[in-house]
N, C-alpha and C. Protein backbone atom coordinates (compact mmCIF):
# COMPACT_ATOMS: atom_id res chain seq x y z
N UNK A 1 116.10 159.26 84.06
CA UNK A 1 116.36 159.97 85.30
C UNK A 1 117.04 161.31 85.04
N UNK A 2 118.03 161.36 83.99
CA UNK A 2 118.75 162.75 83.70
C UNK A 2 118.02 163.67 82.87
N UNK A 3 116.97 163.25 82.24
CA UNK A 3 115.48 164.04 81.68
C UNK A 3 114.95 164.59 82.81
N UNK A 4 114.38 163.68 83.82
CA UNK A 4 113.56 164.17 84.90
C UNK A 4 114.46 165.26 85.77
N UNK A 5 115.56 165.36 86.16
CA UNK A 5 116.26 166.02 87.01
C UNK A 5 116.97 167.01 86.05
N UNK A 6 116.66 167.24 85.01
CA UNK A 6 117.00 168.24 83.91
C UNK A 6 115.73 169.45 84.41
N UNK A 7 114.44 168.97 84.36
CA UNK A 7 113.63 169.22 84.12
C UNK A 7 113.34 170.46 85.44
N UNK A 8 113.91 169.98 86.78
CA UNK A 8 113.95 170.75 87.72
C UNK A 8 113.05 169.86 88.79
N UNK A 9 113.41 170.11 90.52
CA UNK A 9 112.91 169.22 91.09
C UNK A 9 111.07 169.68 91.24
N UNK A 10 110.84 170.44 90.81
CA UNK A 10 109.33 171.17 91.43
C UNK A 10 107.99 169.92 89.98
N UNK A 11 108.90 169.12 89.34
CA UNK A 11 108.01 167.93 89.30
C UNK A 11 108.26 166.90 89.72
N UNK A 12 109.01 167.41 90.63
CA UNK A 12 108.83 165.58 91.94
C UNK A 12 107.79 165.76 92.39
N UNK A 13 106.69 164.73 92.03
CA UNK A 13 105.47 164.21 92.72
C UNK A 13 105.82 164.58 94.37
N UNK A 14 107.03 163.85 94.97
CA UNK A 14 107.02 163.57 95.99
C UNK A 14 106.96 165.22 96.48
N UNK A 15 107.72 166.01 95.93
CA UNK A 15 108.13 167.40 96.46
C UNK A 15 106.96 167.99 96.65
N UNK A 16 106.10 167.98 95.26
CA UNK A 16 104.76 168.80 95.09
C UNK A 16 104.33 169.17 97.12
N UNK A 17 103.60 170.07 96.88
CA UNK A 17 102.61 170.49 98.39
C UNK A 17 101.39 169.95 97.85
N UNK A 18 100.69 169.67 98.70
CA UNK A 18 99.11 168.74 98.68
C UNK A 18 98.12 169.47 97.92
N UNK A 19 97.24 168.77 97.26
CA UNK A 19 96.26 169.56 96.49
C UNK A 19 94.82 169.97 97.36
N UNK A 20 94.80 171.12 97.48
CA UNK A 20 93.45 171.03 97.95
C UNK A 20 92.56 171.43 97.28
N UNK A 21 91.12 171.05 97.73
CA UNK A 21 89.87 170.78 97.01
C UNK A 21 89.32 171.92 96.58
N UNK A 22 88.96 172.04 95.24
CA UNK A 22 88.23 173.13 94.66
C UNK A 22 86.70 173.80 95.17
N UNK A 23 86.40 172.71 95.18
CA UNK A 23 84.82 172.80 96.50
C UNK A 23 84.63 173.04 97.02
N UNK A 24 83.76 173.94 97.58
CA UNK A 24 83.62 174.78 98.92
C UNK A 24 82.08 174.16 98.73
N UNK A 25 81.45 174.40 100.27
CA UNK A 25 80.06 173.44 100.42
C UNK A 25 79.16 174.08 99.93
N UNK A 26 79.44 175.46 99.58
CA UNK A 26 78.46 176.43 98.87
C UNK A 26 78.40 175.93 97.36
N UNK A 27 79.04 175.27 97.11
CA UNK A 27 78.88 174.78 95.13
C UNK A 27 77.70 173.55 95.40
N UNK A 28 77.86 173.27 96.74
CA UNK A 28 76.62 172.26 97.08
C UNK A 28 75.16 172.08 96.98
N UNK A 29 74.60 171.80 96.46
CA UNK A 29 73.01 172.52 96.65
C UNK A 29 72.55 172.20 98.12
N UNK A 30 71.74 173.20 98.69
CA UNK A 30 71.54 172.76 100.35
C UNK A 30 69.85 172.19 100.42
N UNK A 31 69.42 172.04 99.27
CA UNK A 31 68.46 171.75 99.18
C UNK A 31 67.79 170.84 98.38
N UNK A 32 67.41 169.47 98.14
CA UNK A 32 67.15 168.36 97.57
C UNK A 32 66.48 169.13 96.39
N UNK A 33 66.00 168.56 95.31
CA UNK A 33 65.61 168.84 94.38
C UNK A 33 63.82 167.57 94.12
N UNK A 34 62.74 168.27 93.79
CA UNK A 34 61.96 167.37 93.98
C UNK A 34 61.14 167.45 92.51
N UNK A 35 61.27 166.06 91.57
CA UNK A 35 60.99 166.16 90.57
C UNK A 35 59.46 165.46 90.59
N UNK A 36 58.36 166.11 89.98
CA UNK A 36 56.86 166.10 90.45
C UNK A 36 56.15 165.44 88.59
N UNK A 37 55.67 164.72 88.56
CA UNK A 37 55.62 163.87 87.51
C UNK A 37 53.75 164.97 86.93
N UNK A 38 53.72 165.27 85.95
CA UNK A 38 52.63 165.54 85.36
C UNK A 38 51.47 164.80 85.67
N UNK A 39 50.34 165.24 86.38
CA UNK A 39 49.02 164.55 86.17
C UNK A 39 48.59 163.89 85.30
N UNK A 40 48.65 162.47 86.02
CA UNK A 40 48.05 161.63 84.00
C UNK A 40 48.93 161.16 83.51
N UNK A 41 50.06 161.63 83.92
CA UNK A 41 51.47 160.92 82.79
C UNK A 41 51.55 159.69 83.41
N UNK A 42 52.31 158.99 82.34
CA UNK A 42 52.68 157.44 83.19
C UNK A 42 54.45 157.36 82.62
N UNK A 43 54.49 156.52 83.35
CA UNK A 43 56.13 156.91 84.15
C UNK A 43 56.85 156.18 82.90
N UNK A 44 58.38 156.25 82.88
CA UNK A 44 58.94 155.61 81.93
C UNK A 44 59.27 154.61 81.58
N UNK A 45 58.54 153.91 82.20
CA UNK A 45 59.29 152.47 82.69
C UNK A 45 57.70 151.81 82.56
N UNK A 46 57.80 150.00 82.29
CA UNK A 46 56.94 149.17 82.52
C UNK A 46 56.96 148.36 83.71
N UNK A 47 55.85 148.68 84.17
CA UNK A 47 55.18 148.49 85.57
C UNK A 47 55.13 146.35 85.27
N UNK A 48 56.00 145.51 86.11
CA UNK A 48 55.93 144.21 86.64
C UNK A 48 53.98 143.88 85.89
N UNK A 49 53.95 142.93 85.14
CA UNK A 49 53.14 142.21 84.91
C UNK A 49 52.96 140.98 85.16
N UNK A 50 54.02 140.11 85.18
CA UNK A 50 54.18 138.51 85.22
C UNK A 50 55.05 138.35 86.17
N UNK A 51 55.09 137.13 86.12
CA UNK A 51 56.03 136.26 87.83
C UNK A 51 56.39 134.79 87.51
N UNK A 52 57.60 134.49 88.24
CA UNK A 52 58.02 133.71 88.06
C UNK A 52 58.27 133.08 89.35
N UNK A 53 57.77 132.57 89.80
CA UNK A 53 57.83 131.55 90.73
C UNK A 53 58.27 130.20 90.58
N UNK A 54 59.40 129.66 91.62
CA UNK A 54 60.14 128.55 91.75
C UNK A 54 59.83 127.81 92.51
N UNK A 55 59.78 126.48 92.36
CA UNK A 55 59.57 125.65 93.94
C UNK A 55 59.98 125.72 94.93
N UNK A 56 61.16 126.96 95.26
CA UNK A 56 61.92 126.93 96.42
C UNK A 56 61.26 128.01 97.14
N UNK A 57 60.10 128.57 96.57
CA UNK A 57 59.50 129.82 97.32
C UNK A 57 59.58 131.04 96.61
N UNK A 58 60.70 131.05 95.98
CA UNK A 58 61.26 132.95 95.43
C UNK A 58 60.19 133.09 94.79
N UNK A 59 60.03 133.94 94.70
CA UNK A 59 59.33 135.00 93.16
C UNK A 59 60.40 135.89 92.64
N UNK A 60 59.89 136.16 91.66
CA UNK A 60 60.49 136.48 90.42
C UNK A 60 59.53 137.36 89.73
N UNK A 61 59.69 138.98 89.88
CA UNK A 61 58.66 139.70 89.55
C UNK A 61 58.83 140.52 87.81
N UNK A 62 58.72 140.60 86.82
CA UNK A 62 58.85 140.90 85.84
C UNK A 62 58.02 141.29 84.62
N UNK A 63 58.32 141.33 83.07
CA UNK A 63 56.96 141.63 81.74
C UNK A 63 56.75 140.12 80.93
N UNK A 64 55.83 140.00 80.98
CA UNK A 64 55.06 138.57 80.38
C UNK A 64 55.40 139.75 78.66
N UNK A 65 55.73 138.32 77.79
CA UNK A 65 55.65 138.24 76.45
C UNK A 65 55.51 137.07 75.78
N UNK A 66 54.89 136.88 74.91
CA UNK A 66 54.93 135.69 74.01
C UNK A 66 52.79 135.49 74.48
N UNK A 67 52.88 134.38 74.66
CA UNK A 67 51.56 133.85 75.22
C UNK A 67 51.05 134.15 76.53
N UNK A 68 50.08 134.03 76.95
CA UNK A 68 49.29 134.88 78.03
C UNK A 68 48.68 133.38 78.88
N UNK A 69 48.68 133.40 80.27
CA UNK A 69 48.46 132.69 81.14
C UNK A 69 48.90 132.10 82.12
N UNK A 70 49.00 130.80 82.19
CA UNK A 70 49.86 130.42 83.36
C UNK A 70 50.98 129.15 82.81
N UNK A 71 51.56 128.79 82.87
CA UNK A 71 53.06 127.82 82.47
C UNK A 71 53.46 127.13 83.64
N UNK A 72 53.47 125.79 83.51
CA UNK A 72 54.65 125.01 84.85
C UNK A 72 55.61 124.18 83.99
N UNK A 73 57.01 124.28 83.91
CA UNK A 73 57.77 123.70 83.82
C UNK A 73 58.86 123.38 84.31
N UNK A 74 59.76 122.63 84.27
CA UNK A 74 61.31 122.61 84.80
C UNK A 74 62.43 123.36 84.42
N UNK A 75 63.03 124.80 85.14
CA UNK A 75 63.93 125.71 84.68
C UNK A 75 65.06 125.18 84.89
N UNK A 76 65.93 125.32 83.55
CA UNK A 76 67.31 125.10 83.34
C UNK A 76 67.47 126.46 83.19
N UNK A 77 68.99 126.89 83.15
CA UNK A 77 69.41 127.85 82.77
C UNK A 77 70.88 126.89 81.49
N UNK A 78 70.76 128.43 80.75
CA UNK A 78 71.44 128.09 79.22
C UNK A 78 72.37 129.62 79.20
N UNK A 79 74.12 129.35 79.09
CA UNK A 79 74.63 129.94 78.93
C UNK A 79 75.52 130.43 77.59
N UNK A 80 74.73 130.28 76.50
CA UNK A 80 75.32 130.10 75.48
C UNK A 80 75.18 131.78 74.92
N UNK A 81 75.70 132.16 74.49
CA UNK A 81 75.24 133.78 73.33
C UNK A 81 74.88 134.04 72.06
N UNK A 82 74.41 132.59 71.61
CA UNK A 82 74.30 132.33 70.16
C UNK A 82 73.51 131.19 70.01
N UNK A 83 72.90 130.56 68.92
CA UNK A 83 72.73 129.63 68.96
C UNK A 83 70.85 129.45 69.33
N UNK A 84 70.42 130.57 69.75
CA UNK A 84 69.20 130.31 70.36
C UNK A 84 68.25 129.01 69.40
N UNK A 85 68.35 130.10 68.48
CA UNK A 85 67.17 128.98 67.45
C UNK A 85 66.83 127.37 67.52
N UNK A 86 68.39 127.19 67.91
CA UNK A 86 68.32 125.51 67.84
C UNK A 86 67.64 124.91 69.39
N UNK A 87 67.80 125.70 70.26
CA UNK A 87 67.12 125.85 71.72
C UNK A 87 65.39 126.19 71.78
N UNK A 88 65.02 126.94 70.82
CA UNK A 88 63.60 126.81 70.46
C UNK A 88 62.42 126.09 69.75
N UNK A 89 63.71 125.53 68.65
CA UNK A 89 63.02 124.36 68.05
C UNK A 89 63.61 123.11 68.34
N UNK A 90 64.43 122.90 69.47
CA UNK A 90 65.08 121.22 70.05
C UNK A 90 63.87 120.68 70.54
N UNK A 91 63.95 119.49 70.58
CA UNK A 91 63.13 118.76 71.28
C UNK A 91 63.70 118.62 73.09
N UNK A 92 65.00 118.93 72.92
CA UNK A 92 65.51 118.41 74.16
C UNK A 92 65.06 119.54 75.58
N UNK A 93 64.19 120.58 75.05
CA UNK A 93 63.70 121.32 76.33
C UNK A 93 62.04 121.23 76.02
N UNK A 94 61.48 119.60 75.49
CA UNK A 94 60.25 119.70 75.78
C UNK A 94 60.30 119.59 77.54
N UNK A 95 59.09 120.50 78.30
CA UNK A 95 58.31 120.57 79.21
C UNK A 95 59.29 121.04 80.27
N UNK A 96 60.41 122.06 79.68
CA UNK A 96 61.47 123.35 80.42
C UNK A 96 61.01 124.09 79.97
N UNK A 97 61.72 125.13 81.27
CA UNK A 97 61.64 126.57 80.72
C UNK A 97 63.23 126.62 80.27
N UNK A 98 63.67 127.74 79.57
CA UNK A 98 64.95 127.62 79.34
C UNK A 98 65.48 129.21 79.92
N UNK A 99 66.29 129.17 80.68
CA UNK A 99 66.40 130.50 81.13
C UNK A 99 67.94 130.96 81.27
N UNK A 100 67.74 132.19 80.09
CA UNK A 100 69.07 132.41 79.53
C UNK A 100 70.04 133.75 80.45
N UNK A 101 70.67 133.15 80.22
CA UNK A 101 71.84 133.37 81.57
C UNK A 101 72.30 135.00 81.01
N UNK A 102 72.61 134.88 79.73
CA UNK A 102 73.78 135.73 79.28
C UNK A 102 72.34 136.97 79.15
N UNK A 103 72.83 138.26 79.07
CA UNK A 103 72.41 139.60 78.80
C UNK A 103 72.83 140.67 78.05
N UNK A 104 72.24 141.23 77.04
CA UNK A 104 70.94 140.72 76.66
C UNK A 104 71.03 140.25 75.32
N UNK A 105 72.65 139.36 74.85
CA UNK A 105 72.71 138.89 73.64
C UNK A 105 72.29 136.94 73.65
N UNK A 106 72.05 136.79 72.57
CA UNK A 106 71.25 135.74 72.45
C UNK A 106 69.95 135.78 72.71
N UNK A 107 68.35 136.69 73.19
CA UNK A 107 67.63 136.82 72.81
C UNK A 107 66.57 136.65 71.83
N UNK A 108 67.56 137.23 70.29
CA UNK A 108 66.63 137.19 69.26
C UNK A 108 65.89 135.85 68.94
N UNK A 109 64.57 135.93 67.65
CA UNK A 109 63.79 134.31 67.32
C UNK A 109 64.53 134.04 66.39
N UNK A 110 64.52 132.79 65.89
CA UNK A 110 65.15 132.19 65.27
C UNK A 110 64.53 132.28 63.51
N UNK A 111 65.58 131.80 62.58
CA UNK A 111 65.60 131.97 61.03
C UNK A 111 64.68 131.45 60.79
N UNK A 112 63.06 131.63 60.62
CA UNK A 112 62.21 130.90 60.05
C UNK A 112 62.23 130.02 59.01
N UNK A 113 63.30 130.19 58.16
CA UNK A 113 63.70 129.28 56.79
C UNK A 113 64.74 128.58 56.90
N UNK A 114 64.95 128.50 58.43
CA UNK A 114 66.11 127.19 58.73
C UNK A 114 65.67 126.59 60.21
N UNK A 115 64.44 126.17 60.26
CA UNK A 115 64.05 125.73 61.17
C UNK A 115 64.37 124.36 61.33
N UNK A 116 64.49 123.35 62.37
CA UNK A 116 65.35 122.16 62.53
C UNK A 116 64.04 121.39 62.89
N UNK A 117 62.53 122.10 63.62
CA UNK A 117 61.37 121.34 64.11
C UNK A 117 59.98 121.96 63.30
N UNK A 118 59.27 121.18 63.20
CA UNK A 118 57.93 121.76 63.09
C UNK A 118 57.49 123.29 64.25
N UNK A 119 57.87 123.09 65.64
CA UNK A 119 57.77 123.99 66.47
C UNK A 119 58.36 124.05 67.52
N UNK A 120 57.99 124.74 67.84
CA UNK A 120 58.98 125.38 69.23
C UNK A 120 58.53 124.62 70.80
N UNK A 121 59.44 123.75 71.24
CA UNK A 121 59.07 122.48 72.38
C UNK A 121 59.04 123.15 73.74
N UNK A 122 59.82 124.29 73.61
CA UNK A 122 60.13 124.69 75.37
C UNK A 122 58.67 125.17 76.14
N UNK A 123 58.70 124.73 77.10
CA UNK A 123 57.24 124.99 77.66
C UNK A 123 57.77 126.42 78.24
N UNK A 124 58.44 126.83 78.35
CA UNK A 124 58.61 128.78 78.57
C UNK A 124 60.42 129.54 78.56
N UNK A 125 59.97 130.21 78.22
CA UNK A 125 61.49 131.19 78.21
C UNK A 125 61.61 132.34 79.35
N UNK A 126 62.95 132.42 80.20
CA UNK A 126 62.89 133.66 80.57
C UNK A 126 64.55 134.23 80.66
N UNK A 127 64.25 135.48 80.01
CA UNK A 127 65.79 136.35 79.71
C UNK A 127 65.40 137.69 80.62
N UNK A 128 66.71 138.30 80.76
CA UNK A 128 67.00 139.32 81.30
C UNK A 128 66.68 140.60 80.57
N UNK A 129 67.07 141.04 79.51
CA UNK A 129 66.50 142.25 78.26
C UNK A 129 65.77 141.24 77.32
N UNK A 130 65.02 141.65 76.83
CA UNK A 130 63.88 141.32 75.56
C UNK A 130 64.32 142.33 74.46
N UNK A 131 64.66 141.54 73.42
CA UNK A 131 65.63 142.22 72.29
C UNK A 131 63.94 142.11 71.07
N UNK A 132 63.77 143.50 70.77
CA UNK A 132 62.43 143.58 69.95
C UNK A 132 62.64 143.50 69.00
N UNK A 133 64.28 143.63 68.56
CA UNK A 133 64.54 143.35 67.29
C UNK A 133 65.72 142.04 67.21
N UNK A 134 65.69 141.92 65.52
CA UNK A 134 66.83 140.57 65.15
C UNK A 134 68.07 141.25 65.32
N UNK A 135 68.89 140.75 66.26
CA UNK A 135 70.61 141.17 65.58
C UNK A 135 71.54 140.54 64.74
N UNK A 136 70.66 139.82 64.07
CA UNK A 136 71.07 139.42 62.53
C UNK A 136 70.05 139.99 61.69
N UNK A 137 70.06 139.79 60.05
CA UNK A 137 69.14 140.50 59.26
C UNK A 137 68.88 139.06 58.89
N UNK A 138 69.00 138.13 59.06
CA UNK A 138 68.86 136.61 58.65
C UNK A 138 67.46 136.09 59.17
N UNK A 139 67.43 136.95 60.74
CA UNK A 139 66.39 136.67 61.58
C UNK A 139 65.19 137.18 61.43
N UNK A 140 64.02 136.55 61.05
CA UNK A 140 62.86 136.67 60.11
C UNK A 140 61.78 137.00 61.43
N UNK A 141 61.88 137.07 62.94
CA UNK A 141 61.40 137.09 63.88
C UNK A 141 61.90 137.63 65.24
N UNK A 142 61.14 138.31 65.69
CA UNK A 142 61.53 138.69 67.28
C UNK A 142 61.25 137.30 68.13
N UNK A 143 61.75 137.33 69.42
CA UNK A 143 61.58 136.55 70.45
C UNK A 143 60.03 136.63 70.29
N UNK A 144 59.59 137.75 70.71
CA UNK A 144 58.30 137.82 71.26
C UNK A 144 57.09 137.38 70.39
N UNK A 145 57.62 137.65 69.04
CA UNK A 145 56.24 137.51 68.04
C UNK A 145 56.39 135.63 67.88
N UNK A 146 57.40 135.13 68.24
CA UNK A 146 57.60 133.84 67.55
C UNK A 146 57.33 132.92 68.93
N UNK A 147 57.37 133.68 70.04
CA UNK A 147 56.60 132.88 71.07
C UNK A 147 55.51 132.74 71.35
N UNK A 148 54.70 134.24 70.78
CA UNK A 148 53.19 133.99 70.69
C UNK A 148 52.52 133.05 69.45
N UNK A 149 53.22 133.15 68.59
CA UNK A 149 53.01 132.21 67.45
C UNK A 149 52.87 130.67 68.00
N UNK A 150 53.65 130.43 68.88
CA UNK A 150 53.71 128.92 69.30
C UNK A 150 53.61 128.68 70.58
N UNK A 151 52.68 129.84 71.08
CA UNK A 151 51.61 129.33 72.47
C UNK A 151 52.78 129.53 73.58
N UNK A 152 54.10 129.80 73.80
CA UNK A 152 54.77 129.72 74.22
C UNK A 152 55.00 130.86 75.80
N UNK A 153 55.33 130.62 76.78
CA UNK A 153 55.10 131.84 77.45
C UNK A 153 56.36 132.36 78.10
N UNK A 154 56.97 133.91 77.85
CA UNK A 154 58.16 134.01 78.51
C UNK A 154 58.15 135.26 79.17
N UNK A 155 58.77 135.29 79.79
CA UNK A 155 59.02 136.08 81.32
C UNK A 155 60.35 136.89 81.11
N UNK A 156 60.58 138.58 80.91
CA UNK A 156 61.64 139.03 80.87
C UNK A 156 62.21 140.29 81.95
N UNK A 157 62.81 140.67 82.00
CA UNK A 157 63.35 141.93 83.38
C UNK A 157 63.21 141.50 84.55
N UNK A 158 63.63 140.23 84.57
CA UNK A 158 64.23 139.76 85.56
C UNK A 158 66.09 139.23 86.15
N UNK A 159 65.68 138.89 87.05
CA UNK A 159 67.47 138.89 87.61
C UNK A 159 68.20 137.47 87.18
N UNK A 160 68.29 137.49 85.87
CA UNK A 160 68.61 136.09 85.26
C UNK A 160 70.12 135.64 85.87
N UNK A 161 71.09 136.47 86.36
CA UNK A 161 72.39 135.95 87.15
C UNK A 161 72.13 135.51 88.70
N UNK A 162 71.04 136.05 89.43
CA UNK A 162 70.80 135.55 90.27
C UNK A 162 70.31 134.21 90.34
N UNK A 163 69.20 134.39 89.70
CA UNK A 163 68.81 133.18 89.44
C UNK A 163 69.36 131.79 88.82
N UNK A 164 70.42 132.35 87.96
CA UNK A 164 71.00 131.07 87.67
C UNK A 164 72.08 130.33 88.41
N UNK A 165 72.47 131.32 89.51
CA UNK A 165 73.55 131.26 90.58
C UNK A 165 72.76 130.08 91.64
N UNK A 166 71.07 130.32 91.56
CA UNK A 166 70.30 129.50 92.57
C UNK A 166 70.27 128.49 92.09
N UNK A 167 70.11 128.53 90.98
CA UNK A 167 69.66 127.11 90.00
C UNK A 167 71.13 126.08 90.13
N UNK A 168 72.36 126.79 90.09
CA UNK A 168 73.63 125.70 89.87
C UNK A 168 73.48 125.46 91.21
N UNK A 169 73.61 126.07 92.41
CA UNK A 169 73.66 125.65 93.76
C UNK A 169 72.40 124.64 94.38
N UNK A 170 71.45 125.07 93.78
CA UNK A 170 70.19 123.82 94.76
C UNK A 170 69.61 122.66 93.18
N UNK A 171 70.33 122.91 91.70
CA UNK A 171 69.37 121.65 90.87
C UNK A 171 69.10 122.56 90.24
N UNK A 172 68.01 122.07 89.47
CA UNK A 172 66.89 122.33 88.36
C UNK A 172 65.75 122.22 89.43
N UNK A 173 65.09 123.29 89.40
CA UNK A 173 63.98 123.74 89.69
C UNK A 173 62.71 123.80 89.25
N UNK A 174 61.56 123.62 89.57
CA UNK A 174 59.99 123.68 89.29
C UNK A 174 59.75 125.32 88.86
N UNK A 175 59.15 125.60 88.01
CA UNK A 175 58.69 127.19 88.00
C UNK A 175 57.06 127.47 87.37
N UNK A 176 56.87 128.19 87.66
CA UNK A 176 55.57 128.70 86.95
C UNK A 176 55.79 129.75 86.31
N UNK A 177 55.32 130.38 85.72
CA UNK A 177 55.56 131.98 84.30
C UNK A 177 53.72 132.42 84.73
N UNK A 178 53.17 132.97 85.16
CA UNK A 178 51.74 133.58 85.18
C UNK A 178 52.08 135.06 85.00
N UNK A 179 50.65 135.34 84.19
CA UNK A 179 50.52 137.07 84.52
C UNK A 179 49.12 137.26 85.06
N UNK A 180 48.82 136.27 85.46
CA UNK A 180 47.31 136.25 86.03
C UNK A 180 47.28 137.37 87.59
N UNK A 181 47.06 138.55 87.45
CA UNK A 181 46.95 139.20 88.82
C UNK A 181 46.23 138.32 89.80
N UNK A 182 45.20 137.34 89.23
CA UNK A 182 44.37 137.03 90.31
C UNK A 182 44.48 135.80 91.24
N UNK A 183 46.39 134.91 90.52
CA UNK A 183 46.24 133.93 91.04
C UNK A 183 47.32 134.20 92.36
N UNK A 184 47.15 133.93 93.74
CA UNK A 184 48.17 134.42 94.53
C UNK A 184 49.53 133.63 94.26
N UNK A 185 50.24 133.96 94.98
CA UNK A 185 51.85 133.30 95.06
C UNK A 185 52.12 132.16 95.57
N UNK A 186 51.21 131.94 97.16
CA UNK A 186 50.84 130.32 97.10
C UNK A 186 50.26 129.55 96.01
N UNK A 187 49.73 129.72 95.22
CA UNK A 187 48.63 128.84 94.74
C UNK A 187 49.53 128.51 93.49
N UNK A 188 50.54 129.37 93.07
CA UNK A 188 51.64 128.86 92.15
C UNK A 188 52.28 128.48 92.65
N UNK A 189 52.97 128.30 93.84
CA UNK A 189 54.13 128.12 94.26
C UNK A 189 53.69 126.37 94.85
N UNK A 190 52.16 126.17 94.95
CA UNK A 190 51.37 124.63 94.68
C UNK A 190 51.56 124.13 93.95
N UNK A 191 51.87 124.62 92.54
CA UNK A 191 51.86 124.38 90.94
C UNK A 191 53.20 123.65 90.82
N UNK A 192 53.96 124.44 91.53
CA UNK A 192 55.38 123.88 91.31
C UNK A 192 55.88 122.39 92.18
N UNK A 193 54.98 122.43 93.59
CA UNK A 193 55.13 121.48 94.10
C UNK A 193 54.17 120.07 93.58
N UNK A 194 53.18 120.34 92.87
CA UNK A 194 52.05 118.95 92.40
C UNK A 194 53.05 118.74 90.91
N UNK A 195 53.91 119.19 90.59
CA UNK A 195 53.97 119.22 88.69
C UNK A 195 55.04 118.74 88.78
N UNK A 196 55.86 118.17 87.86
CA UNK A 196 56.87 116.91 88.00
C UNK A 196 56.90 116.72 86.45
N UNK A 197 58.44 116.97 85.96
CA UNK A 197 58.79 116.05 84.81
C UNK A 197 59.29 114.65 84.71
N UNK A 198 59.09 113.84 86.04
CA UNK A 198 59.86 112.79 86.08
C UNK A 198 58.67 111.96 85.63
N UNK A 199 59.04 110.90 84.88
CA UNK A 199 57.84 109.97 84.97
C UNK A 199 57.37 110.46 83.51
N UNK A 200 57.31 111.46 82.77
CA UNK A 200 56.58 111.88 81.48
C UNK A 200 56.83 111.52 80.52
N UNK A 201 56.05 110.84 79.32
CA UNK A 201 56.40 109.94 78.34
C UNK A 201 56.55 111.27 77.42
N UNK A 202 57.45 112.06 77.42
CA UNK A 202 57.96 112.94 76.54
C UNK A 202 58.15 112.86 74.85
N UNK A 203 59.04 111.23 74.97
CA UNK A 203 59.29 111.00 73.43
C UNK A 203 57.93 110.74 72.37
N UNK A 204 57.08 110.27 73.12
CA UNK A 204 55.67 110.43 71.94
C UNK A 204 55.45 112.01 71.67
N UNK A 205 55.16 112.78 73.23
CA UNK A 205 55.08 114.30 72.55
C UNK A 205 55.86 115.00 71.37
């Protein structure tokens, strides 16, 4: 206090007079700015290919990677940030999708020379970023190349916190993964209601 009042009162905050604004409306532009994209160019971004549809109705609009077609399984969501590999080659998500919560770490494919299965059981994956590369140097595979390898189909740039917010509040859910433009949203959203893991003699698969 005997520093500050050494110092003189004209740095009392309280004393100071009010600051006013450097801005005048003229530093403003008064006129929008309209940015006009080259003829022919295509934009920066990837245009929604695949969908994810739930039994509860939603869609889920996003980029198909791995395998190409249509997928019905039962979506869990998985909040772990590590660990994937053992989630790709478990047996314990035969005929799930596994849909990873966290963004966009935990992604990468797993160590091909420490594999725990012959192959990869999950009937589909879907994450929020698609990591094209390993963030280990251990990791002998991308997500994407090691899902097409094993028929696998996954769904990414989508709203994986939303979705997993739906999933803890109403269950485990029915989903489909398509990139088929031609099949409508009913006719998957059928898929999810005829298809059922209950009842499936899993352990022979």
């Amino acid at each position: 206090m005997e520093l500050f009042a050494s110092l003189g009162s004209s740095l009392n905050p309280f004393d100071a007079p009010p600051l006013k604004a450097s801005l005048s409306r003229r530093s403003v532009p008064s006129r929008s700015v309209v940015v006009r994209a080259e003829s022919g160019a295509s934009p920066p971004w990837v245009s929604p290919d695949a969908r994810l549809v739930l039994s509860d109705g939603s869609v889920w609009h996003g980029n198909a990677f791995g395998a190409t077609g249509t997928a019905v399984g039962e979506v869990v969501f998985n909040t772990s940030i590590d660990r994937l590999s053992g989630d790709l080659d478990g047996p314990k998500y035969k005929g799930q999708f596994a849909h990873l919560y966290t963004s966009p770490y935990g992604n990468p494919a797993s160590n091909l020379m420490t594999m725990e299965s012959e192959k990869c059981h999950l009937g589909g994956i879907v994450v929020r970023d698609l990591s094209m590369r390993g963030l280990q140097l251990s990791l002998q595979a991308v997500l994407s190349d090691y899902c097409a390898s094993q028929n696998v189909m996954g769904i990414a740039n989508v709203d994986t916190r939303a979705i997993t917010r739906r999933l803890r509040d109403e269950g485990c859910l029915n989903g489909v993964i398509c990139n088929d433009a031609s099949i409508s949203d009913e006719k998957l959203l059928q898929k999810t209601k005829e298809w059922s893991i209950v009842g499936m003699d899993l352990v022979s698969q």
